[in-house]
C-alpha atoms as a PDB file:
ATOM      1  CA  UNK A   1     -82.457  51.710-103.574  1.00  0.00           C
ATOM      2  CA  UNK A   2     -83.183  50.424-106.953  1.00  0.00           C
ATOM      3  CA  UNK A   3     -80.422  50.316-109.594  1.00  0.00           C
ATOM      4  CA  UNK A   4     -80.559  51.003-112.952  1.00  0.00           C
ATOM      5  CA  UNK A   5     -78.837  50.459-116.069  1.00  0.00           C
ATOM      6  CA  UNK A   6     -77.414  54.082-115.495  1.00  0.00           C
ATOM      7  CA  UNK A   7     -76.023  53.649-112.409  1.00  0.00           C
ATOM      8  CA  UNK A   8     -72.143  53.229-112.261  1.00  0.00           C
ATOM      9  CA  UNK A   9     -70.224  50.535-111.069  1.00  0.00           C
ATOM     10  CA  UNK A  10     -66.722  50.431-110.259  1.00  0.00           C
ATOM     11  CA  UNK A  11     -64.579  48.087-108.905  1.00  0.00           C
ATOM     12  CA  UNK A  12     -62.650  48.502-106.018  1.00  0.00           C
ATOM     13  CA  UNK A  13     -61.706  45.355-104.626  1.00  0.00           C
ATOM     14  CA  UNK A  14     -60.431  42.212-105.649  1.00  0.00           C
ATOM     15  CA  UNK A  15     -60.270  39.365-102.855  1.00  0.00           C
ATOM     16  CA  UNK A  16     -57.907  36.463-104.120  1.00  0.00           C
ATOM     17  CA  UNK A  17     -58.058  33.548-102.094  1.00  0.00           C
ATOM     18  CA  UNK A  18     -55.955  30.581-101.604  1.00  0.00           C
ATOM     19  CA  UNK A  19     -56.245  27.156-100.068  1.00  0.00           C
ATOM     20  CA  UNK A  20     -52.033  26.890-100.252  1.00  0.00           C
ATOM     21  CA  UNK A  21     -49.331  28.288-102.597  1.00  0.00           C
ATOM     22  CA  UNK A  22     -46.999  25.965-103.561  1.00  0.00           C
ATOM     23  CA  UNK A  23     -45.887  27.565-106.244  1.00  0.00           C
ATOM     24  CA  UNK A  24     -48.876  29.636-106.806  1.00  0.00           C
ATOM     25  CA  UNK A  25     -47.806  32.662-104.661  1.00  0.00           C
ATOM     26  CA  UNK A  26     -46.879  34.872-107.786  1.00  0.00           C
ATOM     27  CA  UNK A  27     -50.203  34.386-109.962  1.00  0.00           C
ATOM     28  CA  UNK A  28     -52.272  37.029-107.643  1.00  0.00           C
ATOM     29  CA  UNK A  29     -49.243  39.809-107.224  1.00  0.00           C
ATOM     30  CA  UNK A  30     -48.857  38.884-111.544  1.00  0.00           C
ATOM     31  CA  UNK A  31     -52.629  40.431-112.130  1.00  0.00           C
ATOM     32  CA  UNK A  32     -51.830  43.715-109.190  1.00  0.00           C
ATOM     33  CA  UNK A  33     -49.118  44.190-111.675  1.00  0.00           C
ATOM     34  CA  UNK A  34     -51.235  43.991-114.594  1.00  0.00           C
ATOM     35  CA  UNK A  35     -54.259  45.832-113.609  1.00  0.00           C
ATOM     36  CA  UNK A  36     -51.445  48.966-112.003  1.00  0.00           C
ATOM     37  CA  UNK A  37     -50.624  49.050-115.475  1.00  0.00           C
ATOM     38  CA  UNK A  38     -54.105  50.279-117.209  1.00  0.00           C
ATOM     39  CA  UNK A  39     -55.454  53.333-115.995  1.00  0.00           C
ATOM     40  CA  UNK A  40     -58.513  52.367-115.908  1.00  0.00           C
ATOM     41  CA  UNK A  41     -57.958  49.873-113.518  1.00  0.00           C
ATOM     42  CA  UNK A  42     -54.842  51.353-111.409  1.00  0.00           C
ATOM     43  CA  UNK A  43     -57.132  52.102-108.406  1.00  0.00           C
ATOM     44  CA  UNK A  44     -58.407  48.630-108.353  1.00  0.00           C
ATOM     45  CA  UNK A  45     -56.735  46.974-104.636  1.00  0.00           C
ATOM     46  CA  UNK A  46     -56.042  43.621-104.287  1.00  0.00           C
ATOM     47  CA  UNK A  47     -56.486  41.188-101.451  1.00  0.00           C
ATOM     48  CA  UNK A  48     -55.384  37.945-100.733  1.00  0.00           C
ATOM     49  CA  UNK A  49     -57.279  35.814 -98.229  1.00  0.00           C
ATOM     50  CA  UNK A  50     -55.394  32.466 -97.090  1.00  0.00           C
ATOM     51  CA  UNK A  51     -55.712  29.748 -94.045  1.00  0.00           C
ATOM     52  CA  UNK A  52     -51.885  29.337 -94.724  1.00  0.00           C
ATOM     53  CA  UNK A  53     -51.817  25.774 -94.116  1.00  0.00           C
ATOM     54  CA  UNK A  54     -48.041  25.203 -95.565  1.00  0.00           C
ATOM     55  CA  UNK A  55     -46.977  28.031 -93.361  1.00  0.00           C
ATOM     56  CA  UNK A  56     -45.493  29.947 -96.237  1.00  0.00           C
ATOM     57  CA  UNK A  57     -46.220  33.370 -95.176  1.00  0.00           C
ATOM     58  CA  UNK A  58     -46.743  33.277 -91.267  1.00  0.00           C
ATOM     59  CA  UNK A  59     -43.578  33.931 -90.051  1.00  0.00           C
ATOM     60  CA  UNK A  60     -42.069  37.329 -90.528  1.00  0.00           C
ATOM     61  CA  UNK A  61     -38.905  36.325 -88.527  1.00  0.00           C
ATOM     62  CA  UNK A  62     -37.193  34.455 -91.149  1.00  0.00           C
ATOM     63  CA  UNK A  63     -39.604  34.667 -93.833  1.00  0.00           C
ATOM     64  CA  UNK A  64     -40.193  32.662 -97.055  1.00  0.00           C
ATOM     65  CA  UNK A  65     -40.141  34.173-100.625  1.00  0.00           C
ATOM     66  CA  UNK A  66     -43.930  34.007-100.927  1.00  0.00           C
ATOM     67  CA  UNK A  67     -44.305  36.384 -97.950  1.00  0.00           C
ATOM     68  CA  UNK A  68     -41.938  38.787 -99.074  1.00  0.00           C
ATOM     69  CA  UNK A  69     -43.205  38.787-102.634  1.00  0.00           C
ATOM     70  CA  UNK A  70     -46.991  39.207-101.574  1.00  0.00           C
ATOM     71  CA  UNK A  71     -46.359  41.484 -98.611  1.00  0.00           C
ATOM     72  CA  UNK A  72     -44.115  43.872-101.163  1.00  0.00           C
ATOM     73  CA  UNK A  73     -46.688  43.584-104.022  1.00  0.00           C
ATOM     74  CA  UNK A  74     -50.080  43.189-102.716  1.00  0.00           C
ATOM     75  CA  UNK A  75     -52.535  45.963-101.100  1.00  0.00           C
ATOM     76  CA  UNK A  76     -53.323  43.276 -97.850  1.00  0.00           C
ATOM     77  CA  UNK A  77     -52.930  39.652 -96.954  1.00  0.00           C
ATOM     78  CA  UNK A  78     -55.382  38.445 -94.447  1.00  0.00           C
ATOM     79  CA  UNK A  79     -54.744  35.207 -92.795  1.00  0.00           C
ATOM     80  CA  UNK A  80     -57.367  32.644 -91.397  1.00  0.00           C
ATOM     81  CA  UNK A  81     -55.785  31.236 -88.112  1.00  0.00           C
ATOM     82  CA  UNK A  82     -54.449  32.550 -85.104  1.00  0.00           C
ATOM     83  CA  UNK A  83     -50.770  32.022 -84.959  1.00  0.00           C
ATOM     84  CA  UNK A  84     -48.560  34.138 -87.506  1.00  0.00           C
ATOM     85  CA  UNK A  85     -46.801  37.460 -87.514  1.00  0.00           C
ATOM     86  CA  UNK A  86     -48.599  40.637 -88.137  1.00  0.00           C
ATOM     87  CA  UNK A  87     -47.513  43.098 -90.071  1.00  0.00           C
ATOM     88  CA  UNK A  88     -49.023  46.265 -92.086  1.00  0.00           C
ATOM     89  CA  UNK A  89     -50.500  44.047 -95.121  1.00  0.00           C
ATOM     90  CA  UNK A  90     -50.241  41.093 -93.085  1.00  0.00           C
ATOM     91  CA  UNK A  91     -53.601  41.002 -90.929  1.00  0.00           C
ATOM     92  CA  UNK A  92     -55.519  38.906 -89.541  1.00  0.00           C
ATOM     93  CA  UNK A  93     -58.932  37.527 -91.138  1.00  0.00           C
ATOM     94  CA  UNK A  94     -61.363  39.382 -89.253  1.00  0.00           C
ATOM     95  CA  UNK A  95     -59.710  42.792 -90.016  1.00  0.00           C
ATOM     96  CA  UNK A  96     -61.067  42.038 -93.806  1.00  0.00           C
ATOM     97  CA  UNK A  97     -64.112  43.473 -94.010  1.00  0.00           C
ATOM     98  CA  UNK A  98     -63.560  46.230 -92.091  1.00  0.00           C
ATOM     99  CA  UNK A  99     -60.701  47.240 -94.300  1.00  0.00           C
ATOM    100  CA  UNK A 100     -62.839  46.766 -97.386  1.00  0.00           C
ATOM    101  CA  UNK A 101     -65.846  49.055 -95.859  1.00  0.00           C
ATOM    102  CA  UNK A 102     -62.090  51.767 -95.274  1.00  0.00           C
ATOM    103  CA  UNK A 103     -61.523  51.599 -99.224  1.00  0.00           C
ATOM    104  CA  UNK A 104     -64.888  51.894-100.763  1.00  0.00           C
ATOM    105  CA  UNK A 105     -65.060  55.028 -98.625  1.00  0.00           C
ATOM    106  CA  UNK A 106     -61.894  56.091 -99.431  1.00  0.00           C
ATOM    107  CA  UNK A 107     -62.677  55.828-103.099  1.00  0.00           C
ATOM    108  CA  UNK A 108     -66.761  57.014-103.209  1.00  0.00           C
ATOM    109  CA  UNK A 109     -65.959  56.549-106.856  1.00  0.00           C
ATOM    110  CA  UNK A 110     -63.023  58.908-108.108  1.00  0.00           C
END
């Protein structure tokens, strides 16, 4: 398939991804809140990947603000290690791309 300069793009997806939060954890749910308040860009999802190395949003039991504020704010947060609490936006790594290929189809460019 060849594309041309008539073709339409769209954006769908944005994949944020973090080595560790500190106190970084509010900079990606800041821009979902901007870009939900354009209409031209209120469709766009956004995704966090993270290895969670601090632990900040693994535990669901007793969890820490950043987990609560991403969870609540963000469209998925997909974690790159085995040991943490699932949830609905809280998935693990390899659930990713399958849950990108879900959007784009779920969009086919509204």
């Amino acid at each position: 398939m060849k594309i041309t300069t008539k073709d339409k793009c769209r954006v769908i997806v944005i994949i944020s991804v973090k080595n560790s939060f500190r106190e970084r954890y509010t900079e990606t749910p800041y821009w979902k809140l901007k870009l939900a308040s354009f209409n031209t860009t209120k469709h766009v999802k956004v995704l966090m990947v993270t290895p969670d190395k601090d632990n900040e949003i693994s535990s669901k039991a007793n969890p820490r603000k950043a987990r609560i504020v991403l969870e609540y704010d963000l469209d998925g947060v997909y974690i790159a290690k085995q040991d943490f609490d699932r949830a609905d936006k809280v998935k693990s790594i390899k659930d990713l791309i399958p849950d990108i290929e879900r959007l784009v189809r779920e969009d086919q460019w509204k």
